[in-house]
N, C-alpha and C. Protein backbone atom coordinates (compact mmCIF):
# COMPACT_ATOMS: atom_id res chain seq x y z
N UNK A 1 101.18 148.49 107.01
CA UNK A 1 100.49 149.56 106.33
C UNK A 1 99.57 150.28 107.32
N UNK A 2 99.16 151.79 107.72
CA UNK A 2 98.93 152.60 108.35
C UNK A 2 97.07 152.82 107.18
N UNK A 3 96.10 152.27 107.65
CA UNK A 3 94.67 153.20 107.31
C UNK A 3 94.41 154.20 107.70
N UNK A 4 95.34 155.22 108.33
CA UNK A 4 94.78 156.22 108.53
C UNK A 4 94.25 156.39 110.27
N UNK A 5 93.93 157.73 110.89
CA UNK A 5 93.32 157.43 112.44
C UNK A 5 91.68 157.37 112.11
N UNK A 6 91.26 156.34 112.57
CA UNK A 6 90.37 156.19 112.62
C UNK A 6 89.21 155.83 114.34
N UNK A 7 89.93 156.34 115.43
CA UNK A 7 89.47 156.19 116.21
C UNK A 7 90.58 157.17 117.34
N UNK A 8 89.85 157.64 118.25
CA UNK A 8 89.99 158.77 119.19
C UNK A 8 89.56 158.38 120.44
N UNK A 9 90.68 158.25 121.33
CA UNK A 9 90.13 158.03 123.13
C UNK A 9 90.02 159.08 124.01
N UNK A 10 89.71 159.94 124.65
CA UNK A 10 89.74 160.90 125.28
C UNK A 10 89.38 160.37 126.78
N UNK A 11 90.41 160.61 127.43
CA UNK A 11 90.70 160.17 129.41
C UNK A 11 89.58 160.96 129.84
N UNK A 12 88.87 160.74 130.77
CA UNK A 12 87.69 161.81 130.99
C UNK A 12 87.34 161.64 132.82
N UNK A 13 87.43 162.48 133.64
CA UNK A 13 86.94 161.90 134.47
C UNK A 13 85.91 161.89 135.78
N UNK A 14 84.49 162.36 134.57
CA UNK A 14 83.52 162.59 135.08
C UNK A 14 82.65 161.62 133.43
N UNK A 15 82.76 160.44 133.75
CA UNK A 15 82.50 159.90 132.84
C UNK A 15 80.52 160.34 132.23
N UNK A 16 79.87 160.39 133.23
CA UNK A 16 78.70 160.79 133.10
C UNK A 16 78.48 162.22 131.74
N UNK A 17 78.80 163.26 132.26
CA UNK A 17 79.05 164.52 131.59
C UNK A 17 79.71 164.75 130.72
N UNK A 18 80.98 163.45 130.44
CA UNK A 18 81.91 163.66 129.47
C UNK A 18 80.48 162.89 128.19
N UNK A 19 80.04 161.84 128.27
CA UNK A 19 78.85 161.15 127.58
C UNK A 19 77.81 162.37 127.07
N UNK A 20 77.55 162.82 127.57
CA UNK A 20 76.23 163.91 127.47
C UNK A 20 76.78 164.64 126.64
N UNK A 21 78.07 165.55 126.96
CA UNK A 21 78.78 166.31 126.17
C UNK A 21 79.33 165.95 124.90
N UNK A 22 79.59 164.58 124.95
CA UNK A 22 79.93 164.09 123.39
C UNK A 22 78.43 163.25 122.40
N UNK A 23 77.45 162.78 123.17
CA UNK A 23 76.10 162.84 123.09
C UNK A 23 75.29 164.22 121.97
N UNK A 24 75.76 165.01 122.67
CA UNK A 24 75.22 166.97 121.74
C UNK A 24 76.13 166.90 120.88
N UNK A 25 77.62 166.22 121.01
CA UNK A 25 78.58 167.36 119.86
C UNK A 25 78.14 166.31 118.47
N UNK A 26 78.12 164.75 118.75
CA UNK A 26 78.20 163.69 117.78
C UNK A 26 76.41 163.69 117.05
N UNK A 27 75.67 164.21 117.79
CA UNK A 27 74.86 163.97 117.89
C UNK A 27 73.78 162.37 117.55
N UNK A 28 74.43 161.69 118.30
CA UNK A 28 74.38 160.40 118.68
C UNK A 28 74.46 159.42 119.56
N UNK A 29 73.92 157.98 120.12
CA UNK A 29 73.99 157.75 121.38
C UNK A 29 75.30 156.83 121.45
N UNK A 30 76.01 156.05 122.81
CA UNK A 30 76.66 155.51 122.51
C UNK A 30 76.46 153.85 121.80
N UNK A 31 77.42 153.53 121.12
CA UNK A 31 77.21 151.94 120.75
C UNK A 31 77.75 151.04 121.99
N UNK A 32 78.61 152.01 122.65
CA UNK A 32 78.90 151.32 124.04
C UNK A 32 78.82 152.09 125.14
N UNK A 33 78.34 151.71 126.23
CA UNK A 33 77.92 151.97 127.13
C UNK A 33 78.19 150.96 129.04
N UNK A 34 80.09 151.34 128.91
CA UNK A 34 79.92 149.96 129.92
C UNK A 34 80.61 151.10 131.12
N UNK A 35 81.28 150.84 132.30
CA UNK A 35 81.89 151.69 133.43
C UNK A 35 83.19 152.21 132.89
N UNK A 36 83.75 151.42 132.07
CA UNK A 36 85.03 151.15 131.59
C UNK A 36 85.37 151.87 130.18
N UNK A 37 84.23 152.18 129.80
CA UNK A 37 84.64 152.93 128.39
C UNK A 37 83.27 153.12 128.06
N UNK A 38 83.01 154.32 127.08
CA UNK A 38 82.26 154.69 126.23
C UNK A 38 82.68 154.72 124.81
N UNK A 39 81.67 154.25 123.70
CA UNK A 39 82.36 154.78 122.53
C UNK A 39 80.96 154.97 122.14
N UNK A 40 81.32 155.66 120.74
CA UNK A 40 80.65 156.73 119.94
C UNK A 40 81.05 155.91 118.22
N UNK A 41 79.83 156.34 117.75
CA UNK A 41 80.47 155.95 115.95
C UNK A 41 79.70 157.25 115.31
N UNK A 42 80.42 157.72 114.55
CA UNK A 42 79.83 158.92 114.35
C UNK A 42 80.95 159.58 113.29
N UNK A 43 80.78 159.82 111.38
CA UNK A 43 80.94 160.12 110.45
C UNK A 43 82.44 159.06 110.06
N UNK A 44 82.29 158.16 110.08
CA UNK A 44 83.59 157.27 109.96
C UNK A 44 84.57 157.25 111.02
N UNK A 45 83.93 157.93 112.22
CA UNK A 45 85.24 158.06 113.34
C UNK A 45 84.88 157.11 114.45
N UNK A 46 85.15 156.67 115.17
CA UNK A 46 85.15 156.10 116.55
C UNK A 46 85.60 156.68 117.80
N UNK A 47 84.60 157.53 118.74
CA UNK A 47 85.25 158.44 119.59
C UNK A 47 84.81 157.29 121.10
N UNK A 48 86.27 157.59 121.97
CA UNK A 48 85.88 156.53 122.85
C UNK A 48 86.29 157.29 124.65
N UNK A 49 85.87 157.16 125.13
CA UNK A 49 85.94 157.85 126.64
C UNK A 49 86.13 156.64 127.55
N UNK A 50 87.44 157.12 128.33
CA UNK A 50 87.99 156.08 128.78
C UNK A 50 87.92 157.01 130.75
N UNK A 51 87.35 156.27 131.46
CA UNK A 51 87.60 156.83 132.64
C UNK A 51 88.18 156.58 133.89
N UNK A 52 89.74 155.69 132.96
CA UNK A 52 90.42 155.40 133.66
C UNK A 52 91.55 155.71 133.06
N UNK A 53 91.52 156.59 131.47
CA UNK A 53 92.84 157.07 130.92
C UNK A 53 93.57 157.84 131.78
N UNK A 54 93.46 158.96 132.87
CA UNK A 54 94.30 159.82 133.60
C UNK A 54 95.01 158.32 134.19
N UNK A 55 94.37 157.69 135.06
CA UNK A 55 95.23 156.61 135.49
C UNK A 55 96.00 155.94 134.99
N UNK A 56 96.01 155.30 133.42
CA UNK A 56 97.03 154.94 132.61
C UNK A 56 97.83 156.44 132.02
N UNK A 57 97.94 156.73 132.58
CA UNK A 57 99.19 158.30 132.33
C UNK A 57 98.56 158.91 130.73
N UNK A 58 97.22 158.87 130.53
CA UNK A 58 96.67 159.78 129.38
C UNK A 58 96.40 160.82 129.62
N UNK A 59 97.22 162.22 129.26
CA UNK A 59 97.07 163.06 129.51
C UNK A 59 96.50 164.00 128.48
N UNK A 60 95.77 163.53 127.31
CA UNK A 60 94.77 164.30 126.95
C UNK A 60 94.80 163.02 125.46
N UNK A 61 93.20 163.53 124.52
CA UNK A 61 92.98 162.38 124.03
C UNK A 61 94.50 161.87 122.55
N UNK A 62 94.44 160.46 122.69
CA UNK A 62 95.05 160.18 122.25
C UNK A 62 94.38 159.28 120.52
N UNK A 63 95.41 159.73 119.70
CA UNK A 63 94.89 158.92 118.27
C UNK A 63 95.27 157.80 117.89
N UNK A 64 94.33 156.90 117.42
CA UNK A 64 94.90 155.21 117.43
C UNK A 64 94.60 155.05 115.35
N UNK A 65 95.77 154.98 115.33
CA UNK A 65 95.99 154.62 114.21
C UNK A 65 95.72 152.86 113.66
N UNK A 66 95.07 152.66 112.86
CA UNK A 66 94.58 152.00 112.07
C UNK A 66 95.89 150.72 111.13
N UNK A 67 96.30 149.74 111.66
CA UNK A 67 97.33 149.14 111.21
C UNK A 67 97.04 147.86 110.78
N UNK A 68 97.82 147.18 109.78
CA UNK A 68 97.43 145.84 109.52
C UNK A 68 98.64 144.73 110.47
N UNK A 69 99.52 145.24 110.96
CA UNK A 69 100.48 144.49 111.77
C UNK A 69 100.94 145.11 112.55
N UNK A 70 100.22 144.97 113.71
CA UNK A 70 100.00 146.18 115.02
C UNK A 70 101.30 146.18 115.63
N UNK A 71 101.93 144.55 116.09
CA UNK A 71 102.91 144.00 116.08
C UNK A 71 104.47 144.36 115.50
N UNK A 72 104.64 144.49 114.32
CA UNK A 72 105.53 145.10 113.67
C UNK A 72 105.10 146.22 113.32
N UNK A 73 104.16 147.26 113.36
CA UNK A 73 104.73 149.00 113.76
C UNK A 73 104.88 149.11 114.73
N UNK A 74 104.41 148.68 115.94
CA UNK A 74 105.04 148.61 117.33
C UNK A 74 106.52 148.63 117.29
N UNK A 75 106.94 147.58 116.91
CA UNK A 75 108.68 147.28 116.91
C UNK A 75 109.32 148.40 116.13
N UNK A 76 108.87 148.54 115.12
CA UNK A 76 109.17 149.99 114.55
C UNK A 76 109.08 151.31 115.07
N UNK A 77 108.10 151.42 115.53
CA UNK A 77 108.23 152.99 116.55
C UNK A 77 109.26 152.52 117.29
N UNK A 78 109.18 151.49 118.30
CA UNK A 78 110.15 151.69 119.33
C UNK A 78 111.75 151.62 118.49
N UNK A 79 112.08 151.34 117.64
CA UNK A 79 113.08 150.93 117.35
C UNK A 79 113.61 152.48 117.10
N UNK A 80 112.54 153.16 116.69
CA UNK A 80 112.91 155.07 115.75
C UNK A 80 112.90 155.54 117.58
N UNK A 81 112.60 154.94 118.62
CA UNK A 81 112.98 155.98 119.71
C UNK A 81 111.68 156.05 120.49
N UNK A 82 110.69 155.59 120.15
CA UNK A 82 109.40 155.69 120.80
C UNK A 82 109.43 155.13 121.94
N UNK A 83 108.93 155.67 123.41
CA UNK A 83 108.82 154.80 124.31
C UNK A 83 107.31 153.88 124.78
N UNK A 84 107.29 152.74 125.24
CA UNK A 84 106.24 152.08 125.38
C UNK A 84 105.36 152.33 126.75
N UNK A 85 104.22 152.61 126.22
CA UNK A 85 103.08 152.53 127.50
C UNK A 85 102.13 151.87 127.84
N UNK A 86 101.90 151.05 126.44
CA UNK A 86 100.79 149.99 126.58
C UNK A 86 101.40 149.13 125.69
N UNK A 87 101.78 147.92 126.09
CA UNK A 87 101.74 146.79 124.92
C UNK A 87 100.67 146.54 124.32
N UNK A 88 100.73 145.47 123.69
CA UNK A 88 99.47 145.30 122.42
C UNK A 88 98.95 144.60 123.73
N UNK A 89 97.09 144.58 123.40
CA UNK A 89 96.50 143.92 124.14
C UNK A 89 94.93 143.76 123.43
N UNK A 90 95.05 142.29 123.84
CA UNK A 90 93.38 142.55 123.04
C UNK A 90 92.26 142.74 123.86
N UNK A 91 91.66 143.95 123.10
CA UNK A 91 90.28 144.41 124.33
C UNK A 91 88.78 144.18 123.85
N UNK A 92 88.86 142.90 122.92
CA UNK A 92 87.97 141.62 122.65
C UNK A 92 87.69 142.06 121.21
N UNK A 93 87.43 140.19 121.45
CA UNK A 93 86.92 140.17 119.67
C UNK A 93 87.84 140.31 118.61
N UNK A 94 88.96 139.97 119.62
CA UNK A 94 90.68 140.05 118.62
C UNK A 94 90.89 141.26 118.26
N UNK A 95 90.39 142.44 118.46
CA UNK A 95 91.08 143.82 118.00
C UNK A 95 92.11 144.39 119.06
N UNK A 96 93.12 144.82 118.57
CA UNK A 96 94.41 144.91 119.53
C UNK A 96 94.55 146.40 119.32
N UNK A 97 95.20 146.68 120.72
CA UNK A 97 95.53 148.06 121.00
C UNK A 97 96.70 148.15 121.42
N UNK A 98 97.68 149.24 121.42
CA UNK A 98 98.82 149.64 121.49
C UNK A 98 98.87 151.01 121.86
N UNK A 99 99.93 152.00 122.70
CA UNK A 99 100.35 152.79 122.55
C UNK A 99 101.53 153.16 123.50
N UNK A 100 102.23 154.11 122.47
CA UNK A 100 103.59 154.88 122.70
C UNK A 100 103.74 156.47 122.74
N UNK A 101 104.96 156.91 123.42
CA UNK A 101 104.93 158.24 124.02
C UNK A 101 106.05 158.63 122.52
N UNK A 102 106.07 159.39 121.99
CA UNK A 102 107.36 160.07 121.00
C UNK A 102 107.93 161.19 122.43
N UNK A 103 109.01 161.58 121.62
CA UNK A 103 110.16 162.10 122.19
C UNK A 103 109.72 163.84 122.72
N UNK A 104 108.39 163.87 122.32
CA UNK A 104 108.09 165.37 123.01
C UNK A 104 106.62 164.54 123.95
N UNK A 105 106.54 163.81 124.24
CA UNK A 105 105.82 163.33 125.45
C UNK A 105 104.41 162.78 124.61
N UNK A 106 103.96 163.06 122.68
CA UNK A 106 102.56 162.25 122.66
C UNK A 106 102.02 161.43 122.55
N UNK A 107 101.43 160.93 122.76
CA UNK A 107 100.77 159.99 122.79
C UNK A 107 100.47 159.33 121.48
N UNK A 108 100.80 158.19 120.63
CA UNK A 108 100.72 157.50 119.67
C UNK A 108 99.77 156.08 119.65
N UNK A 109 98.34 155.84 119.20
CA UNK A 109 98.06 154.59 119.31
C UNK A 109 97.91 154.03 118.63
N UNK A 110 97.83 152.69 118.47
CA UNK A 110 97.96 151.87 117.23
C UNK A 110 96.26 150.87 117.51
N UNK A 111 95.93 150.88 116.02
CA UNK A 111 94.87 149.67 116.84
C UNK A 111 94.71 148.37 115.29
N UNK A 112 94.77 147.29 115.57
CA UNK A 112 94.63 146.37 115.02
C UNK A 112 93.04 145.63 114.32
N UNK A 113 92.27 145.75 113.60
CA UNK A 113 91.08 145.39 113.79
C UNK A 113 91.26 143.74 113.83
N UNK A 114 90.76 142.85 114.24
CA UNK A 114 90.39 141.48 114.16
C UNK A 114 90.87 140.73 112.57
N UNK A 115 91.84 139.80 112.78
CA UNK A 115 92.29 139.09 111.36
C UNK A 115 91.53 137.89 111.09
N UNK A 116 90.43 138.33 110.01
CA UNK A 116 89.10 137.59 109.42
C UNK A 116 89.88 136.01 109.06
């Protein structure tokens, strides 16, 4: 089952300025704050700045969809034709991430929250 996107990565790579700039738009600070990522919480969304997405082939921000079996929609996109760019991986605290390219090059992400 699909909740909806509930979280947004955007590749950035002037990580400083990309912060400031999403700082004014959210008008809010980050909840994270590490070299490796920024995120944001701000009206039910999760906006996250990654400044090493150009390097994982993100070529502009990508949407991570909200799944209860990250695992089997994975197998399912790929099975409809999707190609893989990130396997699932957990990036702590058991919440898993995923993403795939569709057949006009976008970017698809999947994210798993932690199974209580």
């Amino acid at each position: 089952m699909t909740a909806g996107v509930n979280t947004i990565i955007y590749p950035v790579k002037d990580v400083t300025r990309a912060k400031a700039l999403f700082s004014a738009l959210l008008g809010v600070e980050p909840y994270a704050d590490e070299s490796y990522y920024v995120g944001f919480k701000a009206a039910g969304q999760d906006i996250g700045l990654d400044p090493n997405g150009h390097a994982k082939g993100m070529t502009g921000p990508v949407p991570y969809w909200t799944v209860t079996d990250l695992r089997g929609r994975l197998a399912a996109l790929l099975d409809a034709g999707a190609e893989l760019v990130q396997d699932a991986k957990d990036v702590g605290g058991g919440k898993l991430i995923a993403y795939v390219k569709d057949a006009d090059g976008n970017f698809i992400g999947l994210g798993q929250d932690p199974v209580a």
